[in-house]
Structure formats: C-alpha cells, structure tokens
C-alpha atoms as a PDB file:
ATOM      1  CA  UNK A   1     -28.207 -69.767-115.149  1.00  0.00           C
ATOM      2  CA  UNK A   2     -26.708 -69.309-118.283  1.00  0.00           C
ATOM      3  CA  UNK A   3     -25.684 -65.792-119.589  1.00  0.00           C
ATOM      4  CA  UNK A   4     -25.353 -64.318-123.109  1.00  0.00           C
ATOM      5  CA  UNK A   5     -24.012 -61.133-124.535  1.00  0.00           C
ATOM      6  CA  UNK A   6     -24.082 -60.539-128.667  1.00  0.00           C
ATOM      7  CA  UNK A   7     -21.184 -58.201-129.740  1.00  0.00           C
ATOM      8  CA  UNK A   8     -20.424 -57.040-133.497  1.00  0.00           C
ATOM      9  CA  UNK A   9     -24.061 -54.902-134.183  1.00  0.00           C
ATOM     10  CA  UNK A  10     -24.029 -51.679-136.042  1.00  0.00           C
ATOM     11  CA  UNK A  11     -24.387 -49.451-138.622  1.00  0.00           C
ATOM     12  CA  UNK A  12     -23.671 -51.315-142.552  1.00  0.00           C
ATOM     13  CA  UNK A  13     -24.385 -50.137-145.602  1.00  0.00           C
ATOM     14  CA  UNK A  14     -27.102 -52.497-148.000  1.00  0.00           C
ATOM     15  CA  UNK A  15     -24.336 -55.067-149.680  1.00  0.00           C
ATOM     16  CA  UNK A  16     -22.019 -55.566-147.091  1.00  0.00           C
ATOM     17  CA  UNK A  17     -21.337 -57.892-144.392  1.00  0.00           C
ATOM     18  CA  UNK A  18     -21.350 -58.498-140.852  1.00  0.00           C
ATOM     19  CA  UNK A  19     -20.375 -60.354-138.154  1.00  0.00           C
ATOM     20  CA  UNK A  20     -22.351 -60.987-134.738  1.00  0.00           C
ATOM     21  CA  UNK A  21     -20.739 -63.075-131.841  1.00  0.00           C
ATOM     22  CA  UNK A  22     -22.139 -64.145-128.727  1.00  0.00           C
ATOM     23  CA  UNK A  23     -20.253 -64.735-125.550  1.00  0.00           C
ATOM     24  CA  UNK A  24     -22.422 -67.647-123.358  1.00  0.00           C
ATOM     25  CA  UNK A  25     -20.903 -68.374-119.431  1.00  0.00           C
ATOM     26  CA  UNK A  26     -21.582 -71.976-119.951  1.00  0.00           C
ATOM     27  CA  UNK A  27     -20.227 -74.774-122.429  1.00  0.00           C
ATOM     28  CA  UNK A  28     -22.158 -74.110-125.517  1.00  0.00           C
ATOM     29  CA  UNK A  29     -22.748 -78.048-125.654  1.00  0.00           C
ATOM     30  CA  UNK A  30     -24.626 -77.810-122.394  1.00  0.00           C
ATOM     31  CA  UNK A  31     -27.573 -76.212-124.909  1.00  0.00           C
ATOM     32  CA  UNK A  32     -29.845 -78.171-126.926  1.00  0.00           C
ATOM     33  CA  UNK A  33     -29.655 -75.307-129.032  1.00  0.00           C
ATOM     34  CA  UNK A  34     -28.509 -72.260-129.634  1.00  0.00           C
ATOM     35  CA  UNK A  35     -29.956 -69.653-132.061  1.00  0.00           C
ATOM     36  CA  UNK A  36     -30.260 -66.168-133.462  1.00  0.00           C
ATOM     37  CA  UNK A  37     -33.549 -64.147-133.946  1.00  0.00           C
ATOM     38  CA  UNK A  38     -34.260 -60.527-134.677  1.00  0.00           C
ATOM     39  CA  UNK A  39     -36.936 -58.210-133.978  1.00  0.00           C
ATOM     40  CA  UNK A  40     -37.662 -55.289-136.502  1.00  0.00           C
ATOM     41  CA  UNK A  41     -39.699 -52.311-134.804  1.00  0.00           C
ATOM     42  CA  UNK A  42     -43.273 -53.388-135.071  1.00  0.00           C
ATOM     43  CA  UNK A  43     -42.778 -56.688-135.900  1.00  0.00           C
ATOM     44  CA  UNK A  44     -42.845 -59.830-133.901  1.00  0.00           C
ATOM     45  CA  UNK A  45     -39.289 -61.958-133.177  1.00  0.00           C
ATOM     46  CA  UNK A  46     -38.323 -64.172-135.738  1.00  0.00           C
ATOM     47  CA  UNK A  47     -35.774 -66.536-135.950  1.00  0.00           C
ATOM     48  CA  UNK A  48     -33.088 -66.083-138.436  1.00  0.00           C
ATOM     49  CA  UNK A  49     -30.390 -69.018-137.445  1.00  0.00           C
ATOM     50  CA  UNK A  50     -30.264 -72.089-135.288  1.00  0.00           C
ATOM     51  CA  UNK A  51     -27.906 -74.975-134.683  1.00  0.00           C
ATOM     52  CA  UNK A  52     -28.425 -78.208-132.184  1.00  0.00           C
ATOM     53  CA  UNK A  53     -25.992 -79.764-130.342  1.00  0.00           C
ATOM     54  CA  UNK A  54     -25.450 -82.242-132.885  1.00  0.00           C
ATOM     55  CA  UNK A  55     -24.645 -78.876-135.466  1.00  0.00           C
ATOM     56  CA  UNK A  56     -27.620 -79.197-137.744  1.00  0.00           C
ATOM     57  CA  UNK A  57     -28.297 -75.957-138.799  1.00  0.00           C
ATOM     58  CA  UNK A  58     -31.735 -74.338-139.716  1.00  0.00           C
ATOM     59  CA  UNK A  59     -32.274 -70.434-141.744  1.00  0.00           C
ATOM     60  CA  UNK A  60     -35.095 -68.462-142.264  1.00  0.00           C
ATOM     61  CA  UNK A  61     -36.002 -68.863-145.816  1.00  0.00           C
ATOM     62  CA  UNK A  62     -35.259 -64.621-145.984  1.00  0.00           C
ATOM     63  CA  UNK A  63     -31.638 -65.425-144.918  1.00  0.00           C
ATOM     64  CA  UNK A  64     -30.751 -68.554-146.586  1.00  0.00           C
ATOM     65  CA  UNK A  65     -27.408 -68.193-148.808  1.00  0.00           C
ATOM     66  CA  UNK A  66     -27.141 -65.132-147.365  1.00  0.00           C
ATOM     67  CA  UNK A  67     -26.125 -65.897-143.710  1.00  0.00           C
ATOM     68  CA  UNK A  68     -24.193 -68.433-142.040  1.00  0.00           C
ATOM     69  CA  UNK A  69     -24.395 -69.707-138.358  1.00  0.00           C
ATOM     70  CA  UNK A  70     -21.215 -71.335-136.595  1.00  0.00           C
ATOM     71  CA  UNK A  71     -19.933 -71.658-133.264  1.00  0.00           C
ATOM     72  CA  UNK A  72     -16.540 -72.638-131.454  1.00  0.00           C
ATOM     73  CA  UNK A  73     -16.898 -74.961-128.206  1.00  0.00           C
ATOM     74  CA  UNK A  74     -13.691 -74.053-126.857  1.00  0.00           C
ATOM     75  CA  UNK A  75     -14.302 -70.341-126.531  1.00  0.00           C
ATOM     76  CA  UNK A  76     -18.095 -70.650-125.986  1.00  0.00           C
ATOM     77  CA  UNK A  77     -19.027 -68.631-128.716  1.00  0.00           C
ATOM     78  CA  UNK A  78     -22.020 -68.746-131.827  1.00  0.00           C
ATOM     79  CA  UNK A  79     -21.683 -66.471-134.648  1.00  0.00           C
ATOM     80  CA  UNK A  80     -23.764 -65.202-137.414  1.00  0.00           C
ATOM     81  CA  UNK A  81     -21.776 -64.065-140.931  1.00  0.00           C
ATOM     82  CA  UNK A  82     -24.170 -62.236-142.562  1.00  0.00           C
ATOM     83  CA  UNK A  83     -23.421 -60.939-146.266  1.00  0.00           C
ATOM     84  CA  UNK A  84     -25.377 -59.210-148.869  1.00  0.00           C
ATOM     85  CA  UNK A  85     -27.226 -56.871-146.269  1.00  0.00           C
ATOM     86  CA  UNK A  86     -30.655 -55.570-147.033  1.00  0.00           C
ATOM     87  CA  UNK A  87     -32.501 -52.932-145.515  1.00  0.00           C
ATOM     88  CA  UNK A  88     -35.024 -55.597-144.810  1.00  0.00           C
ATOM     89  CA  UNK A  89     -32.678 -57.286-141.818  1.00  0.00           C
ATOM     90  CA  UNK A  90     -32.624 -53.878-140.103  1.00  0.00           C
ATOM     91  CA  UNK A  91     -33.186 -55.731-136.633  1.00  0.00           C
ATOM     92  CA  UNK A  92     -32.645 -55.848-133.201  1.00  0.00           C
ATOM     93  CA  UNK A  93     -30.416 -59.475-133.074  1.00  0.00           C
ATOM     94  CA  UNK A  94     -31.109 -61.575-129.960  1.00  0.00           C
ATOM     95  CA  UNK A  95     -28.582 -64.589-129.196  1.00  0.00           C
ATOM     96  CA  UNK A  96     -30.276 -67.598-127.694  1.00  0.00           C
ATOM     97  CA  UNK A  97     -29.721 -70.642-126.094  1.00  0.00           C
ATOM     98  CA  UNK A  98     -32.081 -73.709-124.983  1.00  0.00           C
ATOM     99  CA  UNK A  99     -31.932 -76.125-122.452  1.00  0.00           C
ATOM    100  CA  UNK A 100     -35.204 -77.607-122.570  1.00  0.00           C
ATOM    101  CA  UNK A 101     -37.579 -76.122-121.452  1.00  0.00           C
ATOM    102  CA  UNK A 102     -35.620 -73.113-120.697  1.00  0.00           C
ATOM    103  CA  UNK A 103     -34.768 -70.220-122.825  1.00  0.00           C
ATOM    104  CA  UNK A 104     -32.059 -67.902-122.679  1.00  0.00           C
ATOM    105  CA  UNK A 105     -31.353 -64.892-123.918  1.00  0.00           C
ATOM    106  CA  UNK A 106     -28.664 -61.822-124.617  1.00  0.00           C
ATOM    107  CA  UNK A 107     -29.746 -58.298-124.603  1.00  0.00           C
ATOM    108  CA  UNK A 108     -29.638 -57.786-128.049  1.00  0.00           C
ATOM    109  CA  UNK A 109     -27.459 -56.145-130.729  1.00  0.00           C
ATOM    110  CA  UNK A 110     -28.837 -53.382-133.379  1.00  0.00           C
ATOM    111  CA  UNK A 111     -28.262 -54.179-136.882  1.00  0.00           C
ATOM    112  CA  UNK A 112     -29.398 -50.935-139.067  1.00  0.00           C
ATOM    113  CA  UNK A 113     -29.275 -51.452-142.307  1.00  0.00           C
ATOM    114  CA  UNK A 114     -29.938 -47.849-144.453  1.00  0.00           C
ATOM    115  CA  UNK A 115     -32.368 -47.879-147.085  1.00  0.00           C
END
C-alpha cells in the first residue's frame, strides 16, 4: 500500500510560480506512473502532469510551457514547477501514482490562484 502526501499548495498571486512536492512511502520506480491532476470546484479531475517509469512526460495542453513535472528516485519524491499562474489553475492538486491496475492517491493540496 503505497502512500502519498503533496506539500507546497497555497495562496499565489496570477504570474508567479509554484512548487508542489509529493512524498510517496515506496520507491517511486515501483509505479508505472506517477502523475498530477487537479480538481476546480464544480469541475471534474483532470490531469495536468504525468511521467512513466521510463520518464516520458505528458501535459495538459492548458499547462504546457507553463509547468514542468520531475521527480528524484533517491528521495521518493515528484514535483510540479508551475510558472505563469492563472486564475484558471485555481485547483485542488492531487499526487498520483499507478501500479497497474491500482491507483493511488494523496489528499490533495489547494492551489488558489486570485482573479
């Protein structure tokens, strides 16, 4: 059972940037994937990041050259730079992992973004 927690959420102003991290209890490599996604209020999950264990990396065409996803083995951690913050990415962020056909997920970090 692996655990995740997402750290780094919080109030930013619309321009500036932000880093999320997530802390996972297992070797990161163990996934098949790990990922971000974000949840505005009334809207459904979506993802916004996600990188395979062989460190392809895929973006949601409203983040692309905006945010960047990375990880570090050795610690067990995944990040998420984000610059260039818009109102628009005023989210919930949810850290997740896959082991196929398993999901896992963090609780979730705000990210509000002032219009």
């Amino acid at each position: 059972q692996a655990q995740l927690v997402e750290s780094g959420g919080g109030l930013v102003q619309p321009g500036r940037s932000l880093l999320l991290s997530c802390a996972s209890s297992v070797m990161i490599f163990e996934f098949n994937s790990m990922g971000w996604y974000r949840q505005a209020p009334g809207k459904e999950r979506e993802l916004v990041a996600s990188i395979n264990v062989g460190g392809r990396t895929t973006y949601g065409d409203s983040v692309k050259g905006r945010f960047t996803i990375s990880r570090d083995g050795a610690s067990k951690m995944l990040y998420l730079q984000m610059t260039a913050l818009k109102p628009a990415d005023t989210a919930a962020y949810y850290c997740n992992a896959k082991i196929l056909p398993y999901d896992f997920w963090g609780p979730g970090t705000p990210v509000p973004v002032p219009s």
